[in-house]
Protein backbone atom coordinates (compact mmCIF):
# COMPACT_ATOMS: atom_id res chain seq x y z
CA UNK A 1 38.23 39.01 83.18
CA UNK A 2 39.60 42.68 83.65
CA UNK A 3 36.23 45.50 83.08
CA UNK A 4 36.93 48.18 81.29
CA UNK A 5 34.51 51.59 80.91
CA UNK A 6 35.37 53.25 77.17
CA UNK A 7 33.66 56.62 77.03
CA UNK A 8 33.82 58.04 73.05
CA UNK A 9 33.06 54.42 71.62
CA UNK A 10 31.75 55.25 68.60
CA UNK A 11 34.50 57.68 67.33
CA UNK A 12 37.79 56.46 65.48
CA UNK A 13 39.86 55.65 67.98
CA UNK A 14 36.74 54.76 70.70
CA UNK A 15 35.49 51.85 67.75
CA UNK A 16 39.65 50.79 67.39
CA UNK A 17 39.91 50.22 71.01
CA UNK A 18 37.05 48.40 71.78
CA UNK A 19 37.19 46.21 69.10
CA UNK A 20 40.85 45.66 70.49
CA UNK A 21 39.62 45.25 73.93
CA UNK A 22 37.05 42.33 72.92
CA UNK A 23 39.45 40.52 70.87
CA UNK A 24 41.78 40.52 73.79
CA UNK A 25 39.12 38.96 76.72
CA UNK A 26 38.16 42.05 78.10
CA UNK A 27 34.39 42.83 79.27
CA UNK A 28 33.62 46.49 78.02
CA UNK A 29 31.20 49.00 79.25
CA UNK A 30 31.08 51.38 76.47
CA UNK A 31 29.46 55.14 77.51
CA UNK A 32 27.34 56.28 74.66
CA UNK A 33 25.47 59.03 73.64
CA UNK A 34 23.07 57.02 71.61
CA UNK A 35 23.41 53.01 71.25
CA UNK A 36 22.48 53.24 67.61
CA UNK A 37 26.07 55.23 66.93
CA UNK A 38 27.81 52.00 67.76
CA UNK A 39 29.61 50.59 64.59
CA UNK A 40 31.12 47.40 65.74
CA UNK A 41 29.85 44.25 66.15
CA UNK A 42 27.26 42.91 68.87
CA UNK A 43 29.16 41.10 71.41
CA UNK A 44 28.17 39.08 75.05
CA UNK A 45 31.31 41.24 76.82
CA UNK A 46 30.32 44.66 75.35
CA UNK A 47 27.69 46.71 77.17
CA UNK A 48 26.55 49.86 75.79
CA UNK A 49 24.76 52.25 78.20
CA UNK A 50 23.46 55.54 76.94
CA UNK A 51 24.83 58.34 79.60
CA UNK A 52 25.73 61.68 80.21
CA UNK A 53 29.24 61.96 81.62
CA UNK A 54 28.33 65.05 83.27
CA UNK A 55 25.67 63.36 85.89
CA UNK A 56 26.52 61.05 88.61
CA UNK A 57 28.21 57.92 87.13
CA UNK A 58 29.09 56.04 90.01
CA UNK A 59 26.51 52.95 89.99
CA UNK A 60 28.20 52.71 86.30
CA UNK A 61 31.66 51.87 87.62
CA UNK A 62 31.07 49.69 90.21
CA UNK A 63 33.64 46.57 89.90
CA UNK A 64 35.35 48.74 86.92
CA UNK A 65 38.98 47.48 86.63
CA UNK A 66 40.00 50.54 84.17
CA UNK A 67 38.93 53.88 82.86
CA UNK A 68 39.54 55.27 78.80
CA UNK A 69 38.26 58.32 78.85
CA UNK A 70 38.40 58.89 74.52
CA UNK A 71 34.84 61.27 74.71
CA UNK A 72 35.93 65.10 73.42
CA UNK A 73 35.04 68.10 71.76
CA UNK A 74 37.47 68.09 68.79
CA UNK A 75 35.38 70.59 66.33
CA UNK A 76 37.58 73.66 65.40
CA UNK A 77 35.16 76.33 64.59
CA UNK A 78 33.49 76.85 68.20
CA UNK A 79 34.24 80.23 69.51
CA UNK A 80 34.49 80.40 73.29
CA UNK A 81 36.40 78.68 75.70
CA UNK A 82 34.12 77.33 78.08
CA UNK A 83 32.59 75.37 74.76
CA UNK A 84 35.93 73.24 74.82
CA UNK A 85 36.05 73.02 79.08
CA UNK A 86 32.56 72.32 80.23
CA UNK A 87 33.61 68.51 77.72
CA UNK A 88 36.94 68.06 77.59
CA UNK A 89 37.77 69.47 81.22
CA UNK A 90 34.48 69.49 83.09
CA UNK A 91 33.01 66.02 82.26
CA UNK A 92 36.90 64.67 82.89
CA UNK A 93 37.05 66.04 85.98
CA UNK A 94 33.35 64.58 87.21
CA UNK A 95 34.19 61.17 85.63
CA UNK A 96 37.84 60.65 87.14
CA UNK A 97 35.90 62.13 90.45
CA UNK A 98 33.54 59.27 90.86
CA UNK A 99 36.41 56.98 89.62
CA UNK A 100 38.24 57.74 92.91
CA UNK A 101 35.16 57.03 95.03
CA UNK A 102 34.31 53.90 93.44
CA UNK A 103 38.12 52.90 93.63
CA UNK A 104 38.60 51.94 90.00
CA UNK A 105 42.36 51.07 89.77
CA UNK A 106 43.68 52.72 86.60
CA UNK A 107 42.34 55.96 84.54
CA UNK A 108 43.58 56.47 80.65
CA UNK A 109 42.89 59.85 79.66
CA UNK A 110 43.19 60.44 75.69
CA UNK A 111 44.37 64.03 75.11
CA UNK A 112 45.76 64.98 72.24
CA UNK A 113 50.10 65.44 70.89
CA UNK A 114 49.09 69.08 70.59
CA UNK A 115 49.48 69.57 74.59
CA UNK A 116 53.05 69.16 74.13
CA UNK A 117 55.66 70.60 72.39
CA UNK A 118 56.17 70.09 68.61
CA UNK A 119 59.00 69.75 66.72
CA UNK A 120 60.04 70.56 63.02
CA UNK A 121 62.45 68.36 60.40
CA UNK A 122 65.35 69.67 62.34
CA UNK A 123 64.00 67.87 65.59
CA UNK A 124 60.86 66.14 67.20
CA UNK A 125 58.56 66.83 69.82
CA UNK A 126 58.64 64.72 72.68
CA UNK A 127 56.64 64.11 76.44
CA UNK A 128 59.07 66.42 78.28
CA UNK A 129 58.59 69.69 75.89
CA UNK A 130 56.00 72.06 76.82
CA UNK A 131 53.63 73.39 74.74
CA UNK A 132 54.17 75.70 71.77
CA UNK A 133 52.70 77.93 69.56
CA UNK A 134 50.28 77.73 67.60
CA UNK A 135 48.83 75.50 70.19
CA UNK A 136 48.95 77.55 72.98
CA UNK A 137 46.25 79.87 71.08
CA UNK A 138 44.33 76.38 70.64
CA UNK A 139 40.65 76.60 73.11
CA UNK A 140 40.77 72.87 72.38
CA UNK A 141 44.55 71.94 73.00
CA UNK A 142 44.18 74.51 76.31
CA UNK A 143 40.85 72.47 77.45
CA UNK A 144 43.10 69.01 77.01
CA UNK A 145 45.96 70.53 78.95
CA UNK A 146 43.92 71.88 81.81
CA UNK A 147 42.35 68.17 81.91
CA UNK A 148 45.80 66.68 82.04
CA UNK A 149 47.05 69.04 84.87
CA UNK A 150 44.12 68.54 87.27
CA UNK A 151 44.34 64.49 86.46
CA UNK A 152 48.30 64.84 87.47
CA UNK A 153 47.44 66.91 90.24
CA UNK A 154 44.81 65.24 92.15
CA UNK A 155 45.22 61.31 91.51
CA UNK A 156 45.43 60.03 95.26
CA UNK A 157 43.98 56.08 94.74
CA UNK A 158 43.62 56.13 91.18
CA UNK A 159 46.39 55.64 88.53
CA UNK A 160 46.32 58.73 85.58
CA UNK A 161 48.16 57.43 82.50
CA UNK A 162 48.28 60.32 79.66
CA UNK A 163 48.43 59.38 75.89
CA UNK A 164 48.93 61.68 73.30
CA UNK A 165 48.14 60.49 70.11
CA UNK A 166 48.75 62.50 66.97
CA UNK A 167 46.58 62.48 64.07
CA UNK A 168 44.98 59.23 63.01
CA UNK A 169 44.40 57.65 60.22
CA UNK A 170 42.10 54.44 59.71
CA UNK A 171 38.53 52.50 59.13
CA UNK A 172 35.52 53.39 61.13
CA UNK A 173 35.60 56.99 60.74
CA UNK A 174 32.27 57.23 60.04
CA UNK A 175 31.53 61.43 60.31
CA UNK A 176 34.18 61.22 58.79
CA UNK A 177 36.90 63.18 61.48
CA UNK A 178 40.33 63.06 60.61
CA UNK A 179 39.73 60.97 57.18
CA UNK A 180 38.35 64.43 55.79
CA UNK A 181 41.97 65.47 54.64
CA UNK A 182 41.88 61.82 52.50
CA UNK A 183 38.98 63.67 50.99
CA UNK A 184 40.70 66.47 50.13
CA UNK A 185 42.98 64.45 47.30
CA UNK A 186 40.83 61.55 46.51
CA UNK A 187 39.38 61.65 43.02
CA UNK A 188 40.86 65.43 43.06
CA UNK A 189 42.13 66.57 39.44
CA UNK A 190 43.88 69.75 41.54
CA UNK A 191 45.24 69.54 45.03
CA UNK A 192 46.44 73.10 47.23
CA UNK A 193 48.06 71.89 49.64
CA UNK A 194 49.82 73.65 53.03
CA UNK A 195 53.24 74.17 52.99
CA UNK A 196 53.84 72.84 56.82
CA UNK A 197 53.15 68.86 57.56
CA UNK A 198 51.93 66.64 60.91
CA UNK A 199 52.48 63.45 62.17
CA UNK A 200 50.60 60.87 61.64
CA UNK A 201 49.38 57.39 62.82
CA UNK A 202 47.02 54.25 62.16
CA UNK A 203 44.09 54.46 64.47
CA UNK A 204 44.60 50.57 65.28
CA UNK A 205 48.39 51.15 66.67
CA UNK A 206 46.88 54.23 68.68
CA UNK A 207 44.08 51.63 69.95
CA UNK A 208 47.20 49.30 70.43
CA UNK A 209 48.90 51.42 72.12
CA UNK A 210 46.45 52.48 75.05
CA UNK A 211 45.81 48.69 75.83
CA UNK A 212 49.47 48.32 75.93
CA UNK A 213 49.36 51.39 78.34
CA UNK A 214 46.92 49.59 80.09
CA UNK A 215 49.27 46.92 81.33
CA UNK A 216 52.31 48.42 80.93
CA UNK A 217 51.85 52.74 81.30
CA UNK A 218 53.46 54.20 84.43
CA UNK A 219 51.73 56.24 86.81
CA UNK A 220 51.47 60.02 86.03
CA UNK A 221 53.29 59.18 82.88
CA UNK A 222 52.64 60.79 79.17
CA UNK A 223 53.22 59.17 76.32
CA UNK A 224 53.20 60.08 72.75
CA UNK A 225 51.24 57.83 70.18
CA UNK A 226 52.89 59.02 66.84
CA UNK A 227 54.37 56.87 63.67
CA UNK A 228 55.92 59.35 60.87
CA UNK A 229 56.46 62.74 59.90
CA UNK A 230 55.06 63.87 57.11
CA UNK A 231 54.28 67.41 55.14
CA UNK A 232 51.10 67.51 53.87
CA UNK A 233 52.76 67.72 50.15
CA UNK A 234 54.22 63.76 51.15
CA UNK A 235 51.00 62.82 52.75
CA UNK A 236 49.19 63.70 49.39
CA UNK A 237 51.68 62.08 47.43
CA UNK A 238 51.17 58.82 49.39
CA UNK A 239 47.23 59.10 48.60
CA UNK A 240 47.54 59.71 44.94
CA UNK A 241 50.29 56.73 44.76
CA UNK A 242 47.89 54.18 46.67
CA UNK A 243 44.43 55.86 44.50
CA UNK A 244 46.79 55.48 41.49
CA UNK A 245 45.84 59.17 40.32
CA UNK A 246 48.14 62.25 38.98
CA UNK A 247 46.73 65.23 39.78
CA UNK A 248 48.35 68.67 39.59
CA UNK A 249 49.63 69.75 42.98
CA UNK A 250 49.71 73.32 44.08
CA UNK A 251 51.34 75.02 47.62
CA UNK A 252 49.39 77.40 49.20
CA UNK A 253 51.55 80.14 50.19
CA UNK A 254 51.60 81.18 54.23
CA UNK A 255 50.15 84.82 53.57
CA UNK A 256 47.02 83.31 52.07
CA UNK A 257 46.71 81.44 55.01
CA UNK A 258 47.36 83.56 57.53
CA UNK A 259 45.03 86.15 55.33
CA UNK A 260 42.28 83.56 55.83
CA UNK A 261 43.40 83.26 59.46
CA UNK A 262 42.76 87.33 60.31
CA UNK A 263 39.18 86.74 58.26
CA UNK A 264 38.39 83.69 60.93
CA UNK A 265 39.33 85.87 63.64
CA UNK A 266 37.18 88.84 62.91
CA UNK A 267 34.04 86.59 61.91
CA UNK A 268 34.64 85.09 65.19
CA UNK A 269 34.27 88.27 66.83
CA UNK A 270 31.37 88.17 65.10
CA UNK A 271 30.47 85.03 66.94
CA UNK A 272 30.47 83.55 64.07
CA UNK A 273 31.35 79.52 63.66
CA UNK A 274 34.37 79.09 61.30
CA UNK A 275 37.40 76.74 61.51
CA UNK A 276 39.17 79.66 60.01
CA UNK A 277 41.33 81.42 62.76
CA UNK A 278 45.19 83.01 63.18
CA UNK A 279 45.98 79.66 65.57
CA UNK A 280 44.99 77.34 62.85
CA UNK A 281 46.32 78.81 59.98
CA UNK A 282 49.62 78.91 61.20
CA UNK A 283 49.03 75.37 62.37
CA UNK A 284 49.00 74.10 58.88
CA UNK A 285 52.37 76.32 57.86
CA UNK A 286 54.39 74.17 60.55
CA UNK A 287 56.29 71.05 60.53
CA UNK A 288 54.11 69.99 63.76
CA UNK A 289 56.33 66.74 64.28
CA UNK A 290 56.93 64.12 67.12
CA UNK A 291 58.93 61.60 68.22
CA UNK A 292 57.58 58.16 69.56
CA UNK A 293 60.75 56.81 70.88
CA UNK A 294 59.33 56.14 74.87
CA UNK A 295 56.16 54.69 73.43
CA UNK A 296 58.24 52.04 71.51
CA UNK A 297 60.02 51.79 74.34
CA UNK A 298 57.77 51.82 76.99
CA UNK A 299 54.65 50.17 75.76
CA UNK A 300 56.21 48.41 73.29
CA UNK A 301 54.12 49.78 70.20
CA UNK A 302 54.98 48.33 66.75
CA UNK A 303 53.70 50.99 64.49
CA UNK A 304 52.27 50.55 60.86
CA UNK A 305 53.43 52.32 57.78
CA UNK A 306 51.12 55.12 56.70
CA UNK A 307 50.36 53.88 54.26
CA UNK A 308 48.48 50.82 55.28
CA UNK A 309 46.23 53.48 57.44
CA UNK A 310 44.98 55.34 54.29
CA UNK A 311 44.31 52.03 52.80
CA UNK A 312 42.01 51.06 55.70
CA UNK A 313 40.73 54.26 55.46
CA UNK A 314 40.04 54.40 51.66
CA UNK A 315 38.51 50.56 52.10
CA UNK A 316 36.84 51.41 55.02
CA UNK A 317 35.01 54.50 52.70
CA UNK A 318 34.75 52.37 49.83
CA UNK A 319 32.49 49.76 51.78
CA UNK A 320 30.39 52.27 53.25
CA UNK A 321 29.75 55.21 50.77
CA UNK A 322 26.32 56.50 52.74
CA UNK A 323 28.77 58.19 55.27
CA UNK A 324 30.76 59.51 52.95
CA UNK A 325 28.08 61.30 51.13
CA UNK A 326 27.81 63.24 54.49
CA UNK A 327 30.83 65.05 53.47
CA UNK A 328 30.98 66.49 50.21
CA UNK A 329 34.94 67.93 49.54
């Protein structure tokens, strides 16, 4: 039986994968912050250890097959860079450290599709484009691409294998994370909506998918986890359709947006916390779309419709309403 370390278990995508990882004979050591976050079931080949990834982890990783390192900061509104790098590029590069020394075989690090270049209805993004704007103004895309560089750079004994998933849609997002813009149509009598749209993907294919990279990624390889293009206007339309609800839909134009952008920007010079900024305005006035052609491919990846994520989501929300009172839309 391979072992596997998951760091980020009790996210989205860390609950997906290990639940995928059990149900394929795999013995899990899942890296917690607290055991109590853990919204799976109890199981004889899951371990959760409470740890900080910053501290010395190798006693941890002794006999460890394999390495998915999930664990990131993803909040928008923090204001400095070294927020985003002492997690997302200082913890990755202690952790893939003591991975080397204890000789684990394989390392997964999940970044994110917003390292690489985008592309727009006329084409998609892909592994081989670089990174565009707005993205490049991004502290958290920057902290992910500094991760993946110094993974590339110094893997000597150690196999990196990059995914990129884009945004994910599916049940046990318990904050909730990226089920919030679900939130922002459900039960809505009046929707504003961006004019740009994303790509988006069920959280089980994107746990799918990095198992499948476990067996079948290439060394020093990136590969996009993405399923369909959609603009937020489509996406909306697909949640009203499956809520069966009719409610009056209204575009937000771009100057509002990027108004509300220069307003982030100067309360962050302000140091103060807002998800409001130039970068992420203009992020939501794109078509920030990707292609997931060597993942098919590659890792062979059958992807679900959409639409079956937002129903997982919605059931997943229905079935436990005390987290979703955390969030009021």
């Amino acid at each position: 039986m391979k072992k596997v370390c998951v760091t980020g278990a009790t996210g989205l995508l860390g609950t997906n994968v290990i639940i995928k990882l059990l149900q394929n004979g795999y013995s899990v050591i899942a890296l917690v912050r607290k055991k109590s976050g853990w919204l799976g079931e109890e199981n004889e080949n899951l371990k959760l250890m409470e740890a900080d990834l910053s501290s010395n982890l190798s006693l941890l990783l002794k006999e460890v097959d394999c390495i998915i390192h999930i664990a990131a900061e993803t909040r928008q509104n923090l204001i400095h860079y070294d927020e985003y790098r002492k997690v997302n590029y200082e913890t990755t590069v202690n952790l893939f450290t003591h991975a080397e020394l204890m000789n684990v075989k394989k390392f997964l690090f999940v970044s994110t599709a917003n390292t690489l270049g985008h592309g727009n209805t006329a084409f998609w993004g892909s592994e081989k484009a670089p990174q565009r704007y707005p993205f490049t103004h991004s502290l958290y895309a920057q902290s992910k691409l500094e991760a993946e560089d110094y993974l590339l750079k110094n893997r000597k004994n150690t196999d990196v294998i990059i995914v990129n998933p884009t945004f994910m849609i599916g049940a046990y997002d318990s904050k909730p994370s990226s089920g919030k813009i679900i939130f922002w149509a459900w039960k809505k009598k009046l929707i504003f909506y961006p004019k740009g749209g994303k790509n988006f993907v069920h959280a089980e294919d994107a746990a799918n998918g990095i198992l499948n990279a476990i067996e079948k990624g290439r060394n020093g390889e990136k590969y996009l986890l993405a399923n369909e293009n959609l603009s937020y206007k489509e996406f909306f339309k697909k949640v009203n359709r499956i809520t069966d609800q009719n409610p009056i839909m209204v575009a937000i134009p771009n100057r509002v947006l990027s108004f509300f952008g220069l307003i982030g920007d100067g309360l962050r010079k302000l140091n103060i916390k807002t998800n409001l900024s130039t970068s992420n305005m203009k992020a939501l006035q794109i078509c920030n779309y990707y292609s997931n052609q060597k993942s098919v491919e590659e890792l062979g990846i059958q992807y679900q419709p959409v639409d079956k994520a937002i129903r997982d989501a919605l059931q997943y929300f229905i079935e436990n309403p005390i987290n979703n009172k955390k969030t009021s839309l």
